[in-house]
C-alpha atoms as a PDB file:
ATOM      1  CA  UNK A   1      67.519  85.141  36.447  1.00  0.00           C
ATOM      2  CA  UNK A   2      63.499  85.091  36.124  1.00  0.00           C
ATOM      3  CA  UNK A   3      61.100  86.836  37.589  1.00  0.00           C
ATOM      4  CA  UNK A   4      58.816  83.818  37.578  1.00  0.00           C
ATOM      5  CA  UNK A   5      57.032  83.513  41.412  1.00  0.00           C
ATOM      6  CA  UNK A   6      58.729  81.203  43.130  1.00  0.00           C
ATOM      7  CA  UNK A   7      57.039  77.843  43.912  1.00  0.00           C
ATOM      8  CA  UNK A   8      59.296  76.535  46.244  1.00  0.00           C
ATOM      9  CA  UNK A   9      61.787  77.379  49.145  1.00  0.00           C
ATOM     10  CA  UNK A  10      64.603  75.341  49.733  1.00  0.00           C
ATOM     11  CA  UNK A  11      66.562  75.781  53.423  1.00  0.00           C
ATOM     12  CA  UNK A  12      69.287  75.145  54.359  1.00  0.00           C
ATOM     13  CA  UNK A  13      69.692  73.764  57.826  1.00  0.00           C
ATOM     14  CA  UNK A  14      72.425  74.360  60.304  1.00  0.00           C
ATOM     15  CA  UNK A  15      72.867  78.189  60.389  1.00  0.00           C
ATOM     16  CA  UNK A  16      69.762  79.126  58.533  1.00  0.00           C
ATOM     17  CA  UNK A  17      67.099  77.075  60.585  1.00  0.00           C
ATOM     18  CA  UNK A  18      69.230  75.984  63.511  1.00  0.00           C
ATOM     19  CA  UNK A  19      71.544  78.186  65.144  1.00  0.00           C
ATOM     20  CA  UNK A  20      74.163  75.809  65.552  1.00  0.00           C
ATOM     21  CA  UNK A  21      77.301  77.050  63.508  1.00  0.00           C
ATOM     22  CA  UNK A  22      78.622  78.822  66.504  1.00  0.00           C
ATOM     23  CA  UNK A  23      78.065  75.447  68.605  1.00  0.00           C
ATOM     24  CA  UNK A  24      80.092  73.445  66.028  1.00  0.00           C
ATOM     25  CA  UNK A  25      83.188  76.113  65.454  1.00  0.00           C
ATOM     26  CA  UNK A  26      83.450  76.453  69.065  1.00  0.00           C
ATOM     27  CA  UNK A  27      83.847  72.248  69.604  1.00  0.00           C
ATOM     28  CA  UNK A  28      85.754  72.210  66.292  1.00  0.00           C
ATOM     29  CA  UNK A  29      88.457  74.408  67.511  1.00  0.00           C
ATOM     30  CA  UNK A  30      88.920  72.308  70.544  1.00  0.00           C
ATOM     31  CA  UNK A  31      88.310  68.406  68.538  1.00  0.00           C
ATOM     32  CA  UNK A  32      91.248  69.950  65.934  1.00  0.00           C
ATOM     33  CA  UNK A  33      93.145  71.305  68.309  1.00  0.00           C
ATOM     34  CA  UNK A  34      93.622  68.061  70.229  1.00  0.00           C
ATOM     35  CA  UNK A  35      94.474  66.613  66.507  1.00  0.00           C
ATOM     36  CA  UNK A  36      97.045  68.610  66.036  1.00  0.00           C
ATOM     37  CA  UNK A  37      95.222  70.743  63.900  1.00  0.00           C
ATOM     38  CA  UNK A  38      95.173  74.785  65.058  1.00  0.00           C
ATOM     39  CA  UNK A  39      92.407  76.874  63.576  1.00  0.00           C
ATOM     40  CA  UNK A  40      91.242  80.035  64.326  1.00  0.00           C
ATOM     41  CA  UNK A  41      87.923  81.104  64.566  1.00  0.00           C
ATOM     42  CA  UNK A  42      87.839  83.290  61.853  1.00  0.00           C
ATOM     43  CA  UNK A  43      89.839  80.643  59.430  1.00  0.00           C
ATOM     44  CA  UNK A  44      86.656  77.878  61.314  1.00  0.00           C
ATOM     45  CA  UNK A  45      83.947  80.283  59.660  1.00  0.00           C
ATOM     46  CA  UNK A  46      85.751  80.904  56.527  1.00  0.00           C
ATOM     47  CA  UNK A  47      86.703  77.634  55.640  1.00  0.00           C
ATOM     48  CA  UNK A  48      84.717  74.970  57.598  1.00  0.00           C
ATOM     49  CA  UNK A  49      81.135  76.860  57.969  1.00  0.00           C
ATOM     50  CA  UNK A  50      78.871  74.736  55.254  1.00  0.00           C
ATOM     51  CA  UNK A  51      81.604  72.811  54.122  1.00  0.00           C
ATOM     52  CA  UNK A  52      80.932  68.752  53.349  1.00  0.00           C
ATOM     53  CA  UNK A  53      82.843  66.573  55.364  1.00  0.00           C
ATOM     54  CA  UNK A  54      85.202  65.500  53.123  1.00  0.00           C
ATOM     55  CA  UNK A  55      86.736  69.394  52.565  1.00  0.00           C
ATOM     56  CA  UNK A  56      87.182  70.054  56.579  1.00  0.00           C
ATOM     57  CA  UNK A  57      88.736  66.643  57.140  1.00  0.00           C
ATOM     58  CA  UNK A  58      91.173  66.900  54.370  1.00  0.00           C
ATOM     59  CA  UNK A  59      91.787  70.787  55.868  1.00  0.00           C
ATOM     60  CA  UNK A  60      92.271  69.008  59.053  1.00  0.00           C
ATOM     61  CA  UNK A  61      94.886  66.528  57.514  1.00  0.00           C
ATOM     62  CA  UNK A  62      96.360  69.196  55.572  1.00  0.00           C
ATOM     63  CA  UNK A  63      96.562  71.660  58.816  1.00  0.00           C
ATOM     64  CA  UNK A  64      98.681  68.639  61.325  1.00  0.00           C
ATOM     65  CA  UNK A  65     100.628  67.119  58.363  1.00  0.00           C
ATOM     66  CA  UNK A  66      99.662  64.139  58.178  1.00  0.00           C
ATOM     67  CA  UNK A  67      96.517  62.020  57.469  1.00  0.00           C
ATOM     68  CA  UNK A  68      93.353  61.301  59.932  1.00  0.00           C
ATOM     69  CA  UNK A  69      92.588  57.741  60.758  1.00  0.00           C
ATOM     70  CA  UNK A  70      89.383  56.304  59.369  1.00  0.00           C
ATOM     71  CA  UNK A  71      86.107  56.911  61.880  1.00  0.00           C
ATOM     72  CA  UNK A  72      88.496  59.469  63.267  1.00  0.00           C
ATOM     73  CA  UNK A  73      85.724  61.507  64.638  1.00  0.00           C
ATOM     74  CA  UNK A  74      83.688  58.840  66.292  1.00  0.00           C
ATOM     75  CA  UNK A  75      85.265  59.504  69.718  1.00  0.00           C
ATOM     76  CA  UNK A  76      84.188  63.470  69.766  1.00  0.00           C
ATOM     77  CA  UNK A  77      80.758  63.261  68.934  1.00  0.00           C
ATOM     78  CA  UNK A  78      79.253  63.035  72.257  1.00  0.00           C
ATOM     79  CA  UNK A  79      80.848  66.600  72.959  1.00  0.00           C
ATOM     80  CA  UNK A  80      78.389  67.903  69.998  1.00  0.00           C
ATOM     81  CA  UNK A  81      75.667  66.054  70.900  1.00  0.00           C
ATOM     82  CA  UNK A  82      75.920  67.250  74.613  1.00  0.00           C
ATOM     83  CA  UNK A  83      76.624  71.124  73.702  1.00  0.00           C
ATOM     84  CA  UNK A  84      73.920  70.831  70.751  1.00  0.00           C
ATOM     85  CA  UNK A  85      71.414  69.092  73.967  1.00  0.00           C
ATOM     86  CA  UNK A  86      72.156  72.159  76.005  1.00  0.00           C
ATOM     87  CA  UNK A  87      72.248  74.928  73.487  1.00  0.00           C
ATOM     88  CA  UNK A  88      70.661  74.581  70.233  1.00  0.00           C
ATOM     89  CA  UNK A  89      67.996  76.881  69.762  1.00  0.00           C
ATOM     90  CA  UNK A  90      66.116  77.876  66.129  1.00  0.00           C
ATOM     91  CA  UNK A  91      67.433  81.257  64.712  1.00  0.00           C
ATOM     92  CA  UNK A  92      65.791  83.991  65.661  1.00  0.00           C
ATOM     93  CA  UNK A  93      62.604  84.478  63.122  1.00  0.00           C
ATOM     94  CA  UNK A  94      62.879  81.252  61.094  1.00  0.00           C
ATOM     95  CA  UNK A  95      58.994  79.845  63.009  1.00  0.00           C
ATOM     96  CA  UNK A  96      57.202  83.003  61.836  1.00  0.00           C
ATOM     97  CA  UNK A  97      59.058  82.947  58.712  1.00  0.00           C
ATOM     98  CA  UNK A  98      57.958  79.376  58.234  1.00  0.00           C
ATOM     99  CA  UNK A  99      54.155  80.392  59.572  1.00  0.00           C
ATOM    100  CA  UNK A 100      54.031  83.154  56.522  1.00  0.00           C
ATOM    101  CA  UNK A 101      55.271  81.494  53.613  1.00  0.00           C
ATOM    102  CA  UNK A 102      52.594  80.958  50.942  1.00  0.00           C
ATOM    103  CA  UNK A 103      54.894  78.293  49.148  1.00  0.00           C
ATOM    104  CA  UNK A 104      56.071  74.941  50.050  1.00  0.00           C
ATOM    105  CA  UNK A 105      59.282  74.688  51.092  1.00  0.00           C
ATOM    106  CA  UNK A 106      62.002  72.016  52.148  1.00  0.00           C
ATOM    107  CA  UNK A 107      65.452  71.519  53.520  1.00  0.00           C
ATOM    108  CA  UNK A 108      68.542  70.380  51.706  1.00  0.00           C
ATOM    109  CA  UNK A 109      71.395  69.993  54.164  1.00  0.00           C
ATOM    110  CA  UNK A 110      74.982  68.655  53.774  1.00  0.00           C
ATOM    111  CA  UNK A 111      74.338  66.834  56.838  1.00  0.00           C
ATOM    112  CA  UNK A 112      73.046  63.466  57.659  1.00  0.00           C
ATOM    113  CA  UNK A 113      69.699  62.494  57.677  1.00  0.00           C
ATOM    114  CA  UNK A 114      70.186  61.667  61.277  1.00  0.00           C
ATOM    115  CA  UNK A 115      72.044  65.108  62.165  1.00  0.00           C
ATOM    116  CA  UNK A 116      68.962  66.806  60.578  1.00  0.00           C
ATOM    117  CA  UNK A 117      66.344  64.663  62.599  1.00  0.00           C
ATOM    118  CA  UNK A 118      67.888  65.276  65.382  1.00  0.00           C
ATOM    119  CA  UNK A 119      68.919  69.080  65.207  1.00  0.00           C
ATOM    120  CA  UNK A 120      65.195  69.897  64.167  1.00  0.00           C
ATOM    121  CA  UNK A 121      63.921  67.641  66.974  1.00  0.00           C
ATOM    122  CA  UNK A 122      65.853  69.893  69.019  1.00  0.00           C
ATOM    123  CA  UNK A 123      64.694  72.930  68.516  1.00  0.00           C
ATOM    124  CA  UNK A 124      61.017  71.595  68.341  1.00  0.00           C
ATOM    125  CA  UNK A 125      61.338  72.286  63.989  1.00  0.00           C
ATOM    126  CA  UNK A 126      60.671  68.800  63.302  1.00  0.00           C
ATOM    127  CA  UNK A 127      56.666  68.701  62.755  1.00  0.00           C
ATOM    128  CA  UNK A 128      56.761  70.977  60.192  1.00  0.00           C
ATOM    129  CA  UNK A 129      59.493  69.121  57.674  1.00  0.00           C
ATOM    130  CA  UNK A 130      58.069  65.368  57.006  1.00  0.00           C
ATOM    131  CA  UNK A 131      60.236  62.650  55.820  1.00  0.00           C
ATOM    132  CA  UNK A 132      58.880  63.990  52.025  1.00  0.00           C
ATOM    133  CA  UNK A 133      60.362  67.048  52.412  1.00  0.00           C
ATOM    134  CA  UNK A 134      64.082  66.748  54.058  1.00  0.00           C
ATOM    135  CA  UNK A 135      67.278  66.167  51.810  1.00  0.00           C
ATOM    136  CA  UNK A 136      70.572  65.013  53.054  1.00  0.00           C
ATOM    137  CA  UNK A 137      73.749  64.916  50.441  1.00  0.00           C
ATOM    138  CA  UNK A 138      73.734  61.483  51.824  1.00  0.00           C
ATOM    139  CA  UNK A 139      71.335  61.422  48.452  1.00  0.00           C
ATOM    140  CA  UNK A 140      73.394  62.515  46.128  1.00  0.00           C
ATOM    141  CA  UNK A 141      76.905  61.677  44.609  1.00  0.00           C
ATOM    142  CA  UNK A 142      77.952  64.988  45.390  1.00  0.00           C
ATOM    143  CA  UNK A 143      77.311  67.850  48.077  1.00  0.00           C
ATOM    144  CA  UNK A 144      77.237  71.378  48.020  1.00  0.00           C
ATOM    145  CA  UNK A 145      79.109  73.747  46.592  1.00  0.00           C
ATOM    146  CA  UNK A 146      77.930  71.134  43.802  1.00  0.00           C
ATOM    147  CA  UNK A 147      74.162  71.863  42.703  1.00  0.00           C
ATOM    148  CA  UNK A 148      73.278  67.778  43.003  1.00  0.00           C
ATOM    149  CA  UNK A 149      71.249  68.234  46.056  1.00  0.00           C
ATOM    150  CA  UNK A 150      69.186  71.219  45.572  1.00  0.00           C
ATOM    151  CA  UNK A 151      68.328  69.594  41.910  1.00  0.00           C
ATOM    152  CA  UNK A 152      67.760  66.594  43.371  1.00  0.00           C
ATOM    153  CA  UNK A 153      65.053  68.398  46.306  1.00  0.00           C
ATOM    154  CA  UNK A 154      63.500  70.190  43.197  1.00  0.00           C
ATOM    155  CA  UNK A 155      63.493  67.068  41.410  1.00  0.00           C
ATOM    156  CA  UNK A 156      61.559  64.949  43.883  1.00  0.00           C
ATOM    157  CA  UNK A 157      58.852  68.421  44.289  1.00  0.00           C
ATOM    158  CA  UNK A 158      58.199  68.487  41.057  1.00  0.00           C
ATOM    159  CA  UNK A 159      59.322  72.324  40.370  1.00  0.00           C
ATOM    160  CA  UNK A 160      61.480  73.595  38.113  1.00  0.00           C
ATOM    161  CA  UNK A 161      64.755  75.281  39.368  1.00  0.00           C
ATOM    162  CA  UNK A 162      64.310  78.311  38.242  1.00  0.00           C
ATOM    163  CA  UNK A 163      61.080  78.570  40.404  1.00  0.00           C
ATOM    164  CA  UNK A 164      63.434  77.854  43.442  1.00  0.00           C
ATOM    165  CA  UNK A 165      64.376  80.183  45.817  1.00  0.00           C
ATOM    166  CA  UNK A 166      67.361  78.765  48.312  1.00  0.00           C
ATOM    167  CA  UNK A 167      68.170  79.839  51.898  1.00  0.00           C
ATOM    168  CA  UNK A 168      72.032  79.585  52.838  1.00  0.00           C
ATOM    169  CA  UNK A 169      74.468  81.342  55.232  1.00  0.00           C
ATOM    170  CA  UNK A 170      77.372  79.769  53.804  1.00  0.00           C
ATOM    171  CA  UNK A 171      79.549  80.632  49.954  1.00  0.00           C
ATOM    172  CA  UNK A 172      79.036  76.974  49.715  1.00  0.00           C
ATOM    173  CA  UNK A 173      75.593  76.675  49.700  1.00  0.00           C
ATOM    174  CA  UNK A 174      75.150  79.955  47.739  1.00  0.00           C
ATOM    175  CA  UNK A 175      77.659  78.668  45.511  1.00  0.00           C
ATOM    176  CA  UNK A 176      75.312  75.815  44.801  1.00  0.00           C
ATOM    177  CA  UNK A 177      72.024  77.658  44.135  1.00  0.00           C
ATOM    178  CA  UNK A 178      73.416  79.244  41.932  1.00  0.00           C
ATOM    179  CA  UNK A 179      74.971  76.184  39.851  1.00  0.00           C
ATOM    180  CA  UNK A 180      71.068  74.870  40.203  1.00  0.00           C
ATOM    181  CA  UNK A 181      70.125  77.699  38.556  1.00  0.00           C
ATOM    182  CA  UNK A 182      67.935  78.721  41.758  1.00  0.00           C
ATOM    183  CA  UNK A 183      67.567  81.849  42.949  1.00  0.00           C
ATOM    184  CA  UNK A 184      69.875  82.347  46.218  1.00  0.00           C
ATOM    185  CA  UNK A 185      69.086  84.052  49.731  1.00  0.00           C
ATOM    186  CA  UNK A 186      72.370  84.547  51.401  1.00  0.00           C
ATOM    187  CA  UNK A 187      71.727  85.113  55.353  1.00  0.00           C
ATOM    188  CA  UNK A 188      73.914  86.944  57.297  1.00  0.00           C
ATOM    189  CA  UNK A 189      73.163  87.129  60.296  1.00  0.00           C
ATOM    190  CA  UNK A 190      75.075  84.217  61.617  1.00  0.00           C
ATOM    191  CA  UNK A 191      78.607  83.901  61.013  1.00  0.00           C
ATOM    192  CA  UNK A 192      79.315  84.423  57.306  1.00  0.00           C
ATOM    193  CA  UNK A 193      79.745  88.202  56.406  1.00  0.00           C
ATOM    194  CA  UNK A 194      77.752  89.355  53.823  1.00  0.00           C
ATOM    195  CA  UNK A 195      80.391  89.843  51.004  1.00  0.00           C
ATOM    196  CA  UNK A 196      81.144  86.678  51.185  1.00  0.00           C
ATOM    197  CA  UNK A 197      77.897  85.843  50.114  1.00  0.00           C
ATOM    198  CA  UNK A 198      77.235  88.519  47.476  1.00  0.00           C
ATOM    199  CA  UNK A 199      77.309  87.356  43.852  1.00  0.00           C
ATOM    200  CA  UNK A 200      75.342  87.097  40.564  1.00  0.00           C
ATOM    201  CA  UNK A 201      71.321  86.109  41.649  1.00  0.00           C
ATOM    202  CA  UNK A 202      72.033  86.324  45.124  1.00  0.00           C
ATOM    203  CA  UNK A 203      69.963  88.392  47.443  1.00  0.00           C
ATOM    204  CA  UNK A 204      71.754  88.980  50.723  1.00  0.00           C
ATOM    205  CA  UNK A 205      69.989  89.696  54.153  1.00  0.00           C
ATOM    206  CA  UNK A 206      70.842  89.908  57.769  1.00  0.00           C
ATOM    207  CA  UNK A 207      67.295  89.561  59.631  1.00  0.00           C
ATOM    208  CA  UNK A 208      65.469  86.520  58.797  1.00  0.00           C
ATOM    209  CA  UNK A 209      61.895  88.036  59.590  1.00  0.00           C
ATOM    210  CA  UNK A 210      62.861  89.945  55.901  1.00  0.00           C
ATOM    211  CA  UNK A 211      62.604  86.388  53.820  1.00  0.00           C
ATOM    212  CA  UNK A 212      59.182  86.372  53.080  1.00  0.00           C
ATOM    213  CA  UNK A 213      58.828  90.082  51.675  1.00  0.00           C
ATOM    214  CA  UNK A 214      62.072  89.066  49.775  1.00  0.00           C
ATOM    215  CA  UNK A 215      61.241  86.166  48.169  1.00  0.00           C
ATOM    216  CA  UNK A 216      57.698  88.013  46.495  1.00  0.00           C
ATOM    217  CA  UNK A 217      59.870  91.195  45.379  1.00  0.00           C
ATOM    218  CA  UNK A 218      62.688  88.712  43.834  1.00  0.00           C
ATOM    219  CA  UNK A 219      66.060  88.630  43.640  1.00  0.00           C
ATOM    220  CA  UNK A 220      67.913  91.119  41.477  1.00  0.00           C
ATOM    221  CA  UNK A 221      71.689  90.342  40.720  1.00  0.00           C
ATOM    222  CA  UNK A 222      74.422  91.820  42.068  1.00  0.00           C
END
């Protein structure tokens, strides 16, 4: 892992700039409930939190037995939307975090380009990210835990990944830093316990207000 300065941050979204991990498991357990489908919330967070669509609904299918219908989720979305448009709020930190970086940064989500819009429109996060700067794994061929998206964000910056530093809250998203090559910044201070994001290059922290000071001393592996 280098010790080159970093020359560009690359956030996550949902649970690292939006607090909305604990909005989704809590409609999740409901939506897979009613699908036959029982979870509880600490199998949500270990095996849904940052996970691409296609590994929860094949959890989901795996969980009732049988297989989902195609567009099977269509019907529940309006009960995310309307607890996201009550609740959604930015994690605590993540403005003045974004106020002191001396770097440019991005976001590379799993999500849609839509779901990201909309999340950071939300929580009033959306002037700062222009169209140049968000990534969707709608981009890619493949999502995290593969490291496709944050090469492609790095890619399209014009910096190298191992001048990359990468913000994520879930072993998936650390998981793909670290196939990138990138430096990784596993936040705990949501729902994903810090030993599950501990590993080689991976600098682990529970208050976001410490990213900044982080990201100039480095990360040194575990």
């Amino acid at each position: 892992m280098t010790d080159d300065p970093v020359e560009l941050v690359i956030f996550d979204c949902d649970g690292v700039l939006v607090d909305s991990e604990r909005l989704y498991c809590r409609v999740d357990r409901e939506v897979f409930a009613e699908l036959g489908a029982e979870f509880t919330e600490a199998e949500l967070v270990e095996r849904f939190v940052g996970s691409p669509f296609e590994v929860w609904t094949a959890l989901v299918e795996e969980r009732r037995g049988r297989p989902l219908e195609p567009g099977w989720q269509e019907p529940f979305r309006p009960r995310y939307e309307q607890i996201l448009d009550a609740e959604l709020t930015a994690v605590e930190g993540v403005t003045e975090v974004l106020d002191a970086l001396e770097v440019p940064y991005c976001l590379a989500s799993n999500g849609s380009h839509e779901e990201i819009r909309r999340n950071l429109t939300r929580t009033g996060l959306i002037g700062r990210f222009d169209d140049a700067r968000i990534f969707s794994a709608r981009d890619v061929a493949r999502g995290k835990p593969a490291p496709d998206l944050f090469l492609h964000a790095a890619a399209a910056l014009g910096v190298a990944p191992e001048r990359c530093a990468v913000v994520e809250d879930s072993p998936y998203g650390v998981a793909a830093a670290r196939a990138a090559g990138m430096r990784a910044f596993g936040y705990c201070g949501g729902l994903t316990g810090a030993e599950r994001l501990a590993g080689p290059g991976t600098r682990v922290f529970d208050a976001m207000h410490e990213l900044p000071a982080l990201l100039v001393e480095g990360v040194r592996a575990a």
